[in-house]
PDB file of N, CA and C in Angstrom:
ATOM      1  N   UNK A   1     -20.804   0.535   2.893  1.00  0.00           N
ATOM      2  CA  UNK A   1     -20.477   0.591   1.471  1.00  0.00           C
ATOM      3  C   UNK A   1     -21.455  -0.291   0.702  1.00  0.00           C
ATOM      4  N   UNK A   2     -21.657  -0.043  -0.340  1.00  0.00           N
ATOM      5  CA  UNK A   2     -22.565  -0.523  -1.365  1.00  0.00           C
ATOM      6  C   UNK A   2     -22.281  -1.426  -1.828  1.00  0.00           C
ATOM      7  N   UNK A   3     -22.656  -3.074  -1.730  1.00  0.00           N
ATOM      8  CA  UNK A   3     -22.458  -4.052  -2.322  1.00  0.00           C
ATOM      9  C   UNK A   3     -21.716  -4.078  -3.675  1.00  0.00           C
ATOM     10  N   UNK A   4     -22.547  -3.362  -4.583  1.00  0.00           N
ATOM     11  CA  UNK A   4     -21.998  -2.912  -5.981  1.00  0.00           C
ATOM     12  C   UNK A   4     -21.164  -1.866  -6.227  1.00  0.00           C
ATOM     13  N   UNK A   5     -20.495  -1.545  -5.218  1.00  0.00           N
ATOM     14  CA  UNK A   5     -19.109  -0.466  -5.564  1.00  0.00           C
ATOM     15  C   UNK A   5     -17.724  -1.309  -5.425  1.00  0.00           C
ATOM     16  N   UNK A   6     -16.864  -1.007  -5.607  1.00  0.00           N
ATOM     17  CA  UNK A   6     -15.812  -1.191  -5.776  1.00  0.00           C
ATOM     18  C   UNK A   6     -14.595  -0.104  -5.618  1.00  0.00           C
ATOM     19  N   UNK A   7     -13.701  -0.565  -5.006  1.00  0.00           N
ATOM     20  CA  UNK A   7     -12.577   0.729  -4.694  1.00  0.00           C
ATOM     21  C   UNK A   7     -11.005  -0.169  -5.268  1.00  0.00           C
ATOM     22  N   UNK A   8     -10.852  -0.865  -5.712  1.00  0.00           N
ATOM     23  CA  UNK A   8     -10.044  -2.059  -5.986  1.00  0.00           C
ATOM     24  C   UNK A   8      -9.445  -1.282  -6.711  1.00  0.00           C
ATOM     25  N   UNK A   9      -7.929  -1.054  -7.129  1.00  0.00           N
ATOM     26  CA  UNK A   9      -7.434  -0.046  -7.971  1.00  0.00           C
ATOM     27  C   UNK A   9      -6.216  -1.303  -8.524  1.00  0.00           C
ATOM     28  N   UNK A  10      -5.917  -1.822  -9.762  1.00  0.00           N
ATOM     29  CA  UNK A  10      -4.910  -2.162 -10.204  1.00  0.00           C
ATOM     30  C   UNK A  10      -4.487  -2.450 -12.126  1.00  0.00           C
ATOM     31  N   UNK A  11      -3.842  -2.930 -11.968  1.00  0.00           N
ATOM     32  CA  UNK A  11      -3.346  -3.345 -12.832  1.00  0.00           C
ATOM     33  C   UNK A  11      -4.241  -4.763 -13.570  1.00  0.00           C
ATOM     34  N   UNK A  12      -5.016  -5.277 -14.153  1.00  0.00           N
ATOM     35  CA  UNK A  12      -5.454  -6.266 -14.239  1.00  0.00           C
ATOM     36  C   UNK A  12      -5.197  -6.948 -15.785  1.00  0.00           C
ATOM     37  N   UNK A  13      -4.183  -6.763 -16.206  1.00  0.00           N
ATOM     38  CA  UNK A  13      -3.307  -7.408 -16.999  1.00  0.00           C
ATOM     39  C   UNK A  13      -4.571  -7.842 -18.585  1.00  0.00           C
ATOM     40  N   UNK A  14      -4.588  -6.632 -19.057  1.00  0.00           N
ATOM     41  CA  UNK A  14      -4.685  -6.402 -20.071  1.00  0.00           C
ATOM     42  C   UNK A  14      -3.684  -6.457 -21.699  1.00  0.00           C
ATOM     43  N   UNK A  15      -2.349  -5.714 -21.104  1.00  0.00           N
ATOM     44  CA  UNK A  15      -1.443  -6.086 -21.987  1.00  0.00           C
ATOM     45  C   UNK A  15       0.033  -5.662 -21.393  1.00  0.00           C
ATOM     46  N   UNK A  16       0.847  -6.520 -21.767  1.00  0.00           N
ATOM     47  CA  UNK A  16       2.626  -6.722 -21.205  1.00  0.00           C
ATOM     48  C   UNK A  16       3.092  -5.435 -20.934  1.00  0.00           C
ATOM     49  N   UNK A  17       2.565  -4.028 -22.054  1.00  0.00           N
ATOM     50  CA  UNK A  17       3.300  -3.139 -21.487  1.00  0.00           C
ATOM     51  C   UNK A  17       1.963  -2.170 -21.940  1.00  0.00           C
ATOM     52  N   UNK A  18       1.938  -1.764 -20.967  1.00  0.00           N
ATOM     53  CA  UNK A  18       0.291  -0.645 -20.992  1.00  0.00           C
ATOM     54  C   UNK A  18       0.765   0.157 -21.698  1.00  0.00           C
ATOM     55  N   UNK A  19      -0.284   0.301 -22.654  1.00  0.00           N
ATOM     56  CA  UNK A  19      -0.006   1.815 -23.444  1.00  0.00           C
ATOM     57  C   UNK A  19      -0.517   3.071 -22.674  1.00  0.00           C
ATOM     58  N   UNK A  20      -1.999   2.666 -21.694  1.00  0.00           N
ATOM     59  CA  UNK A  20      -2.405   3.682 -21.547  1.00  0.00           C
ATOM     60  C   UNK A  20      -1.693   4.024 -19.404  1.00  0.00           C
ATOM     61  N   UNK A  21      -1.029   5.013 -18.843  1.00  0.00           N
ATOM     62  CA  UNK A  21      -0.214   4.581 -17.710  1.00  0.00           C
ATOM     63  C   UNK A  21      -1.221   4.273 -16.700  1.00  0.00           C
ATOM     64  N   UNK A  22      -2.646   4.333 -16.837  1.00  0.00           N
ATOM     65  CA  UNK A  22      -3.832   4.717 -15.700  1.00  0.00           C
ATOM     66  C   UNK A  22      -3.425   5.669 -14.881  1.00  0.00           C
ATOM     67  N   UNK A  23      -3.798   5.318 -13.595  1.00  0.00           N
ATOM     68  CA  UNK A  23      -3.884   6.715 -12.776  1.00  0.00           C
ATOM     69  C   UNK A  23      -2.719   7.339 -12.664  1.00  0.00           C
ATOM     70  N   UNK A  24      -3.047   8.486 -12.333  1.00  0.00           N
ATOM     71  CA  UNK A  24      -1.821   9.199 -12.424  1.00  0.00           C
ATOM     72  C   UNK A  24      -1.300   9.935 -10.724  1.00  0.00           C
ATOM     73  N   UNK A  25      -2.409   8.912  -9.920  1.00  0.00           N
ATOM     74  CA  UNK A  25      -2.190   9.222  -8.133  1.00  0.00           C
ATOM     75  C   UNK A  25      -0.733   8.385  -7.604  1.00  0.00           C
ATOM     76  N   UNK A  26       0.079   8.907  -7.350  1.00  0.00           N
ATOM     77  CA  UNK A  26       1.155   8.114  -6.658  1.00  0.00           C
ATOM     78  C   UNK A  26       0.960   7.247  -5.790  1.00  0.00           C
ATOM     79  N   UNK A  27       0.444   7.317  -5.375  1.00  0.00           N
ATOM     80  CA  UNK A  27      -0.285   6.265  -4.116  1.00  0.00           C
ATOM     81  C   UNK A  27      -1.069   4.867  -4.109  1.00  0.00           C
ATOM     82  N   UNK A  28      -1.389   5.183  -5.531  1.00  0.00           N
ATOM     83  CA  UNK A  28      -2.088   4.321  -6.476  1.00  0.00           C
ATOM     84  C   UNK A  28      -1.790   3.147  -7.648  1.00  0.00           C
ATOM     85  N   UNK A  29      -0.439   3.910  -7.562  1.00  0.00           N
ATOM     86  CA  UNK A  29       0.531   3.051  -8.778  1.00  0.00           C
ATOM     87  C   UNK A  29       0.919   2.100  -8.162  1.00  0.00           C
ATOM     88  N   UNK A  30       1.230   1.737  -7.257  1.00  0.00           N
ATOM     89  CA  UNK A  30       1.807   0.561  -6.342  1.00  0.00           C
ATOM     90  C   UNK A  30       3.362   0.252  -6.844  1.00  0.00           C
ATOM     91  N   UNK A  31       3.838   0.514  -6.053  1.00  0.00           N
ATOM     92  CA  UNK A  31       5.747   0.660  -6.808  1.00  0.00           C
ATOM     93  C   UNK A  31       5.695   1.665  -7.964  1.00  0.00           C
ATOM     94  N   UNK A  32       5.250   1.998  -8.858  1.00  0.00           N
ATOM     95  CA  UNK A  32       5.579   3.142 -10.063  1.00  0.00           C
ATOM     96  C   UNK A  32       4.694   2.125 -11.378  1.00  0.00           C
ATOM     97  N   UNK A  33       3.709   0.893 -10.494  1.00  0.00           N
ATOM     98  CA  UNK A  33       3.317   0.282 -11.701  1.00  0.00           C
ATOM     99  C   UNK A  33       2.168   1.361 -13.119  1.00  0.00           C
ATOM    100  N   UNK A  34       2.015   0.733 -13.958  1.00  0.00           N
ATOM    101  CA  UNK A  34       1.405   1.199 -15.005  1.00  0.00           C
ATOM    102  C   UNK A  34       0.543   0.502 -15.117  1.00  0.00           C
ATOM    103  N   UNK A  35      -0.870   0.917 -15.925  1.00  0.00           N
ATOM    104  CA  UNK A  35      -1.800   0.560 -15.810  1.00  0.00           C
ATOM    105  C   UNK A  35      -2.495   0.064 -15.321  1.00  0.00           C
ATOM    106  N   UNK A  36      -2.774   1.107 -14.226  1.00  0.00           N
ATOM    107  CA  UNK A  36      -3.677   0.684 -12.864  1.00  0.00           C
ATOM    108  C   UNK A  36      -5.044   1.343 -13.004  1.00  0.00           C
ATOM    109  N   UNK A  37      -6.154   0.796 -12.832  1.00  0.00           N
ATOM    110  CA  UNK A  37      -6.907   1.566 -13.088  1.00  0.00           C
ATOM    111  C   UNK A  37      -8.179   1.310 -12.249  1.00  0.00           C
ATOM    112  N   UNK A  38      -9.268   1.857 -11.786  1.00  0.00           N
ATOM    113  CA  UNK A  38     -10.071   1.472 -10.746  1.00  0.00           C
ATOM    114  C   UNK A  38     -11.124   0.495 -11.228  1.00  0.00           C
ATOM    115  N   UNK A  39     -11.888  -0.543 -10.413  1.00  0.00           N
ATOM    116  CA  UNK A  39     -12.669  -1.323 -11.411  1.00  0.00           C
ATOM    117  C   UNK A  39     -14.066  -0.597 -11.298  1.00  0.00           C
ATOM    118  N   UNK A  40     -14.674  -0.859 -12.241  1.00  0.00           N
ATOM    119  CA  UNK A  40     -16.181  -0.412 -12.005  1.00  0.00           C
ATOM    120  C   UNK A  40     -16.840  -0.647 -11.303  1.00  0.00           C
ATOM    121  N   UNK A  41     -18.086  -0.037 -10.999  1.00  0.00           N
ATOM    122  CA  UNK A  41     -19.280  -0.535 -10.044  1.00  0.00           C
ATOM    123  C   UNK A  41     -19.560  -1.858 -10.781  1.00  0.00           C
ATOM    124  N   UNK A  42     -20.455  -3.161 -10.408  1.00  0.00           N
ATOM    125  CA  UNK A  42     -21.399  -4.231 -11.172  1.00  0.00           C
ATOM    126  C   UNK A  42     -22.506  -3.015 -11.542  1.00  0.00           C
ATOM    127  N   UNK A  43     -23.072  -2.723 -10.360  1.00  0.00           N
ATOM    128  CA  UNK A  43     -24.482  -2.167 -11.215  1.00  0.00           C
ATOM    129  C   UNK A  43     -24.651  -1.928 -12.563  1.00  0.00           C
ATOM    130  N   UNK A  44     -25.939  -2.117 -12.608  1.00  0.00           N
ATOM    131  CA  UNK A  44     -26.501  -2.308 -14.107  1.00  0.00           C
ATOM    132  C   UNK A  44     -25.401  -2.949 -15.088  1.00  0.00           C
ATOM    133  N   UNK A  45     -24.459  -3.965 -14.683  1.00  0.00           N
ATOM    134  CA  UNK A  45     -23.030  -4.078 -15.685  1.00  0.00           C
ATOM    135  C   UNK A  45     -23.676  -4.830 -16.891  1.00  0.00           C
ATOM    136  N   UNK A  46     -24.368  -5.140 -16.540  1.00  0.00           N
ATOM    137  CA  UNK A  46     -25.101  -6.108 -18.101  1.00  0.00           C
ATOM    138  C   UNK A  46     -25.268  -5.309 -19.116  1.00  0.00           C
ATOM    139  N   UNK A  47     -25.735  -4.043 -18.723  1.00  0.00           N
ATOM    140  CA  UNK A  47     -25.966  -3.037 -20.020  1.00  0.00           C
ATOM    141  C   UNK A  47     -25.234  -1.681 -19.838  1.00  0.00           C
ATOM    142  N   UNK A  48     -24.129  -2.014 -19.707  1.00  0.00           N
ATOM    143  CA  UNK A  48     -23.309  -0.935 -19.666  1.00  0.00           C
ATOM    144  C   UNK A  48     -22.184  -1.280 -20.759  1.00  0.00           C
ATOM    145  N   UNK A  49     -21.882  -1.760 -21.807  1.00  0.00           N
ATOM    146  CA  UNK A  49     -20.987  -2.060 -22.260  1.00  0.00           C
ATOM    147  C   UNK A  49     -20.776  -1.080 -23.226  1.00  0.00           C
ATOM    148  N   UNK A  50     -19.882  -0.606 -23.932  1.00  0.00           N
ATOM    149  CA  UNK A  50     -18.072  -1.673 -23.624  1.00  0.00           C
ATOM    150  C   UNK A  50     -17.551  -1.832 -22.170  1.00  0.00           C
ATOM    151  N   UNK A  51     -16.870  -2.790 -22.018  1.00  0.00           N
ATOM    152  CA  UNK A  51     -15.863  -3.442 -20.831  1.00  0.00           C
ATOM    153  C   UNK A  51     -14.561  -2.779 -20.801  1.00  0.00           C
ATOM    154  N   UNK A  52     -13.807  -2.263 -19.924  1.00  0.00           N
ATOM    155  CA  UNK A  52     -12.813  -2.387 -19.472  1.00  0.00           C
ATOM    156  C   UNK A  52     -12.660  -0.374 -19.401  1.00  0.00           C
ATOM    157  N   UNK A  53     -11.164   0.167 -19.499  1.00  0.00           N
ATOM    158  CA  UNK A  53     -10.922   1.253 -19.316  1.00  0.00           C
ATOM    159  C   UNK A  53     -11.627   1.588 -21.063  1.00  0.00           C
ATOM    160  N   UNK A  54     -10.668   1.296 -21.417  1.00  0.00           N
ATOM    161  CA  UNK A  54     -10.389   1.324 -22.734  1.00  0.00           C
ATOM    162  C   UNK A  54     -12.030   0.774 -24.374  1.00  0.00           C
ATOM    163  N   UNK A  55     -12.709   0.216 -23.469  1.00  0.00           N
ATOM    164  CA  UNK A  55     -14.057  -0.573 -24.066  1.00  0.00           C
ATOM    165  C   UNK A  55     -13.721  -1.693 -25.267  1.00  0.00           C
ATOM    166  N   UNK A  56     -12.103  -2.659 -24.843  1.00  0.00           N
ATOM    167  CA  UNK A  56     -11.969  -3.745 -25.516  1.00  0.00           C
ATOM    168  C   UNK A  56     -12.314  -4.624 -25.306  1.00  0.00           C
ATOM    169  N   UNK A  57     -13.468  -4.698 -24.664  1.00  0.00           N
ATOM    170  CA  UNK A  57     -14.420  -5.966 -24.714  1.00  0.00           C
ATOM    171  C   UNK A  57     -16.069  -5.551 -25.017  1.00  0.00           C
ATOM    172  N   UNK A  58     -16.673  -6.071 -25.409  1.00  0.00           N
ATOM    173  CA  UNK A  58     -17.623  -6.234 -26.341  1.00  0.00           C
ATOM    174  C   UNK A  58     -18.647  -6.805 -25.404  1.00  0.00           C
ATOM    175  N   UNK A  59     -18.485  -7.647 -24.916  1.00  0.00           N
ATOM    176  CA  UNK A  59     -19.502  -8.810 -23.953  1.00  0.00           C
ATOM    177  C   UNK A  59     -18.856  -8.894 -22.621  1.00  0.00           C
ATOM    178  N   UNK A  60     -19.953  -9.298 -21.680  1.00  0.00           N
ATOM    179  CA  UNK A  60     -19.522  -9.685 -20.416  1.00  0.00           C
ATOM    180  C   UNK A  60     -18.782 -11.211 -20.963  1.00  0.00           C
ATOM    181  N   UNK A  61     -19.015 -11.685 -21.635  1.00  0.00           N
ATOM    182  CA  UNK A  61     -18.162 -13.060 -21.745  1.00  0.00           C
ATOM    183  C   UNK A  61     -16.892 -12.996 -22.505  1.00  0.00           C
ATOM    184  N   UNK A  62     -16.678 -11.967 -23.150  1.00  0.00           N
ATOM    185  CA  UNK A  62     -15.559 -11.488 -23.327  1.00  0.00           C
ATOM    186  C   UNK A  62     -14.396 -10.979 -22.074  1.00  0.00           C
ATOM    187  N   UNK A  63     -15.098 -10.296 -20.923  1.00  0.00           N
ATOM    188  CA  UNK A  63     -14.788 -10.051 -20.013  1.00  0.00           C
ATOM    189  C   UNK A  63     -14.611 -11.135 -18.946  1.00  0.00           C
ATOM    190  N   UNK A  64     -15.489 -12.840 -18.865  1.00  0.00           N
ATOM    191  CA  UNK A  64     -15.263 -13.843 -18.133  1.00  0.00           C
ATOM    192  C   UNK A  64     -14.403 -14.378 -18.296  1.00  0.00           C
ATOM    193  N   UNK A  65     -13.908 -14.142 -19.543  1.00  0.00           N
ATOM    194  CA  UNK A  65     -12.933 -15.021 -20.670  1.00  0.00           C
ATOM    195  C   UNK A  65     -11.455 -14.608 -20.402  1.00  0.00           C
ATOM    196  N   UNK A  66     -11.440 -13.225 -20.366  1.00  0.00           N
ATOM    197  CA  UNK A  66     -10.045 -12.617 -19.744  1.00  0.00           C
ATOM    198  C   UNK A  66      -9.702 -12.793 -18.472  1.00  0.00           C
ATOM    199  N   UNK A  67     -10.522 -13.129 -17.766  1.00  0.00           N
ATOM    200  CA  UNK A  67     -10.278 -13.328 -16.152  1.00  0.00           C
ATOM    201  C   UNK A  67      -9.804 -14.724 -15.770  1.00  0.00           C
ATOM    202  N   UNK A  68     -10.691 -15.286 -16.875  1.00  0.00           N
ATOM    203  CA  UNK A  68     -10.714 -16.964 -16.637  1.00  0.00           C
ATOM    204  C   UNK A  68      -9.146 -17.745 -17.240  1.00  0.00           C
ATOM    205  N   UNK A  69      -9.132 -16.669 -18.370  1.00  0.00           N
ATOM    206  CA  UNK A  69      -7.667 -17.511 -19.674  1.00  0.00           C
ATOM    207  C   UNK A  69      -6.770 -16.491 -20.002  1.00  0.00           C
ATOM    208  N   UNK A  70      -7.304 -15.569 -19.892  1.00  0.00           N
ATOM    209  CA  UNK A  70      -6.392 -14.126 -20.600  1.00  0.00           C
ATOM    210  C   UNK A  70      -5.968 -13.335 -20.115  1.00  0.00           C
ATOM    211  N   UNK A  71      -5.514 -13.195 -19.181  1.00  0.00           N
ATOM    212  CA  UNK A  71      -4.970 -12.025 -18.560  1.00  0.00           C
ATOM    213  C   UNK A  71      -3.320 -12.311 -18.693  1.00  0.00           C
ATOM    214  N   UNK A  72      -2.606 -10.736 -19.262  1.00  0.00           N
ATOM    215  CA  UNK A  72      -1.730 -10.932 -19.585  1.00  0.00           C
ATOM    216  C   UNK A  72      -0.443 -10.592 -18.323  1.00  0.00           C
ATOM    217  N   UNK A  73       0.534 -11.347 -18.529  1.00  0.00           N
ATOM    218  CA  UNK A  73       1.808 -11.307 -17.581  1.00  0.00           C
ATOM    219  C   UNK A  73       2.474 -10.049 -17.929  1.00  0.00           C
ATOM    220  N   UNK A  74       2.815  -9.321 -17.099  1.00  0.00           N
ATOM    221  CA  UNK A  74       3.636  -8.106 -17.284  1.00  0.00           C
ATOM    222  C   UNK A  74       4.726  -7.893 -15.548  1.00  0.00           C
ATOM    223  N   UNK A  75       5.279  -7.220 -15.323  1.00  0.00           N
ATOM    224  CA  UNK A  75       5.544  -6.305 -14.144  1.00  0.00           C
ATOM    225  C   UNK A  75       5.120  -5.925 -13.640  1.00  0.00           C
ATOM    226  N   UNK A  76       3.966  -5.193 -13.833  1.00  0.00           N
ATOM    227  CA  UNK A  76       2.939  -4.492 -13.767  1.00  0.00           C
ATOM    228  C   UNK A  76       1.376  -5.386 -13.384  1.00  0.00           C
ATOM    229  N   UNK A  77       1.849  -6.411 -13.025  1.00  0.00           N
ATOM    230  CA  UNK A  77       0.282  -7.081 -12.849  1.00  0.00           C
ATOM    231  C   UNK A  77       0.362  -6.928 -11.519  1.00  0.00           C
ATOM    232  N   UNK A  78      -1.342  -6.842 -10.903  1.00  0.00           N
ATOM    233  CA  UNK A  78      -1.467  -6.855  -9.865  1.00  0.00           C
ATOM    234  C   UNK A  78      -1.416  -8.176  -9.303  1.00  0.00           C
ATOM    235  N   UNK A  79      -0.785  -8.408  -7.947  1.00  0.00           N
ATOM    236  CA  UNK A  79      -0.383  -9.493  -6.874  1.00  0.00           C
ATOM    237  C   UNK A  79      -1.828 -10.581  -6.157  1.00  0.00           C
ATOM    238  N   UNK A  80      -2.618  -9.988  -6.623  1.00  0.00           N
ATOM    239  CA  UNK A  80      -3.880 -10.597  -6.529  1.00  0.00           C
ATOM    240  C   UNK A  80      -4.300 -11.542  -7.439  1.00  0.00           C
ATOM    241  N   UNK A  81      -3.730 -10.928  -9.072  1.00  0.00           N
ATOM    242  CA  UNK A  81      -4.127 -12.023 -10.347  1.00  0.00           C
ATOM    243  C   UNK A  81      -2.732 -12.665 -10.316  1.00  0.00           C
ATOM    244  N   UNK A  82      -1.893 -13.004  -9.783  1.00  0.00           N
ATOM    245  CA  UNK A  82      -0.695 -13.909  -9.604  1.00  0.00           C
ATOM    246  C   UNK A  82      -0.797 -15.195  -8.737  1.00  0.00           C
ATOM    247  N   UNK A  83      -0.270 -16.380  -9.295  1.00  0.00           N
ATOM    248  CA  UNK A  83       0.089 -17.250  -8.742  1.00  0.00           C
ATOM    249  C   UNK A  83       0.921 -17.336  -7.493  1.00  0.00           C
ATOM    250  N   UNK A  84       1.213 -18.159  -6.768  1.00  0.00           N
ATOM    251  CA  UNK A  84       2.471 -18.093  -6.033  1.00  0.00           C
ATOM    252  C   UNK A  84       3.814 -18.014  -7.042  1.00  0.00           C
ATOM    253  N   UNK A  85       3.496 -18.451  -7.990  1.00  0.00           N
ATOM    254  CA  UNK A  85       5.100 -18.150  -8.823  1.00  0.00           C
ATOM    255  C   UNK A  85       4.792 -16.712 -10.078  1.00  0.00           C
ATOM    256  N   UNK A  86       3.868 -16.429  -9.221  1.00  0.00           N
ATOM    257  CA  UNK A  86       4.381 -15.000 -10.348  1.00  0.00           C
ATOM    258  C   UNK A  86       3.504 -14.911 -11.515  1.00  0.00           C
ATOM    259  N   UNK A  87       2.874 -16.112 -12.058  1.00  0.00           N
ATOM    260  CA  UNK A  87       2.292 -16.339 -13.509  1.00  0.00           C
ATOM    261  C   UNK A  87       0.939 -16.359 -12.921  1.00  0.00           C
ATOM    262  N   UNK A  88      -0.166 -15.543 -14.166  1.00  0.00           N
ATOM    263  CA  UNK A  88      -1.226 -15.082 -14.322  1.00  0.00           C
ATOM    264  C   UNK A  88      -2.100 -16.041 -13.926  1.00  0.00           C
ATOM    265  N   UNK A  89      -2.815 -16.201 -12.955  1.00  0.00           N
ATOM    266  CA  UNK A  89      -3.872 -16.946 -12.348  1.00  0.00           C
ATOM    267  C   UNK A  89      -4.951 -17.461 -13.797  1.00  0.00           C
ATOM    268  N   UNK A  90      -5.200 -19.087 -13.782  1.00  0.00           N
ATOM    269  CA  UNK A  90      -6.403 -19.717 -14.597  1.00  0.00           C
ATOM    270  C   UNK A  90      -7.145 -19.776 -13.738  1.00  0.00           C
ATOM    271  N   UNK A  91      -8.474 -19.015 -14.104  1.00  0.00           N
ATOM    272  CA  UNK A  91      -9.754 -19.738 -13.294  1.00  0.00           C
ATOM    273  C   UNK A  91     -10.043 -20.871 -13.951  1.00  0.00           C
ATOM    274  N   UNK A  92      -9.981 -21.444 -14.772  1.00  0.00           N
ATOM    275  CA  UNK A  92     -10.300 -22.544 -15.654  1.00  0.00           C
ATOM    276  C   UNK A  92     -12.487 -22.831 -15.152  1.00  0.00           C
ATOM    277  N   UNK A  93     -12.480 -22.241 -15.445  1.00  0.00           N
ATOM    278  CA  UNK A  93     -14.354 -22.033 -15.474  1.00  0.00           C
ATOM    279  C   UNK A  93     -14.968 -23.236 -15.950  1.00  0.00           C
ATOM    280  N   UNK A  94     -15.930 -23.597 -15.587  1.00  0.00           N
ATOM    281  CA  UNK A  94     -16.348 -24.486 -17.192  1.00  0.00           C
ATOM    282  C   UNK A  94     -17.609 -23.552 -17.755  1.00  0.00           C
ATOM    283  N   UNK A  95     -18.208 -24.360 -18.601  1.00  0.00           N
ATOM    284  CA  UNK A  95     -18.739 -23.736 -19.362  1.00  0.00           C
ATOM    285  C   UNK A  95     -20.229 -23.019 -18.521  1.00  0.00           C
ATOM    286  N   UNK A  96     -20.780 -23.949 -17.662  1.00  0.00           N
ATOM    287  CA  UNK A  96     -21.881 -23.487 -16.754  1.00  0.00           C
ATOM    288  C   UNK A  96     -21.796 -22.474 -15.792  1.00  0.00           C
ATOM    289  N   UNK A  97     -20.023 -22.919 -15.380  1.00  0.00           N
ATOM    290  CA  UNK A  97     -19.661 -21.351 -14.584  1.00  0.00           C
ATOM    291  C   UNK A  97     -20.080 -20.265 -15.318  1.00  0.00           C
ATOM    292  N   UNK A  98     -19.486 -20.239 -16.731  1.00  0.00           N
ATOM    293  CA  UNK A  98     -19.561 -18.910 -17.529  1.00  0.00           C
ATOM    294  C   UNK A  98     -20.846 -18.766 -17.385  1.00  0.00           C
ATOM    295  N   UNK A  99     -21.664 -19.275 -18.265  1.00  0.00           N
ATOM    296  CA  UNK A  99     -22.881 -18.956 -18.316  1.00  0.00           C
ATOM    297  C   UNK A  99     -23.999 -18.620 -16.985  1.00  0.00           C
ATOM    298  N   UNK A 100     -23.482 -19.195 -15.749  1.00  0.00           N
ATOM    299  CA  UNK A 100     -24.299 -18.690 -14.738  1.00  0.00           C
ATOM    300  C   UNK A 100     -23.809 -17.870 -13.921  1.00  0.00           C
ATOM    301  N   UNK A 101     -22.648 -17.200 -14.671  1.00  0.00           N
ATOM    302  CA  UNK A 101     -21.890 -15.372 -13.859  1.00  0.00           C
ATOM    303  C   UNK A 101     -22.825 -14.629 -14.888  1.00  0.00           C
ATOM    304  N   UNK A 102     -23.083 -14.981 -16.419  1.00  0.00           N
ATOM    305  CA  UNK A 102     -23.831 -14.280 -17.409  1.00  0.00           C
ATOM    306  C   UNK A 102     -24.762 -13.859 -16.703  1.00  0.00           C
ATOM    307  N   UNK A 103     -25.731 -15.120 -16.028  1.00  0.00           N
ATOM    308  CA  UNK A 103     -26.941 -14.897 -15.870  1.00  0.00           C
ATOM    309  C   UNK A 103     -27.236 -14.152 -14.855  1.00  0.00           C
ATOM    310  N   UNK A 104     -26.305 -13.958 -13.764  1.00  0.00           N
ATOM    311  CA  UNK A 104     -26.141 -13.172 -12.078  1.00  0.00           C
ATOM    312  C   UNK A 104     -26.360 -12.203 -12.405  1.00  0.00           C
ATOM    313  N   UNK A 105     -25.842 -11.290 -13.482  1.00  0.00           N
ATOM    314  CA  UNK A 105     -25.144 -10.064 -14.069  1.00  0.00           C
ATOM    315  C   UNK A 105     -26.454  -9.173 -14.802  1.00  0.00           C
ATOM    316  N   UNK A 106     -27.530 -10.325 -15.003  1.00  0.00           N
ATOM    317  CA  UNK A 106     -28.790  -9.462 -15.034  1.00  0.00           C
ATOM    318  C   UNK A 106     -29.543  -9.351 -14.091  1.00  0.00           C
ATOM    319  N   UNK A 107     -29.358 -10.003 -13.028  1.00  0.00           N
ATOM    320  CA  UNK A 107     -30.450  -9.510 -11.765  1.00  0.00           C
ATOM    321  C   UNK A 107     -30.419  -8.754 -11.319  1.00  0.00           C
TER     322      UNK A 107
END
């Protein structure tokens, strides 16, 4: 498999109650969750924007920013962006982190 692919299918907590349901594979929903959706390849991700299903992000640092502080708590979040108690994982980044995932993201 290709370094830059991805098969990761979830929920990654965008908002409390998805408007949009993502996939529509049973197998895929994980319990009957909503808004699951597959992540992208990286390739070329620097100049591929908009971000997300939906293209509500603007910047890859818009996109570091949700991973790092924003990702929202629902039912529906995937078990990967959870704490042991359930609540939405902080990467708490600092600022050089951010800026040197920026800089990865063009090589």
């Amino acid at each position: 498999m290709n370094a830059q692919t991805n098969i990761w299918q979830a929920n990654n907590g965008l908002d409390a109650v998805p408007l949009d349901p993502g996939t529509q594979i049973l197998a895929l929903q994980r319990d009957g969750s909503r808004g699951v959706f597959r992540a992208a390849a990286l390739r070329n991700v620097a100049v591929s924007s908009p971000y997300m299903h939906d293209g509500r992000f603007a910047t890859l640092r818009d996109v570091i920013d949700h991973y790092d502080h924003g990702i929202v708590a629902s039912r529906d979040l995937d078990a990967t962006l959870k704490d042991v108690n359930g609540v939405p994982r902080q990467m708490n980044l600092s600022e050089a982190d951010k800026q040197a995932l920026e800089r990865s993201s063009t090589h």
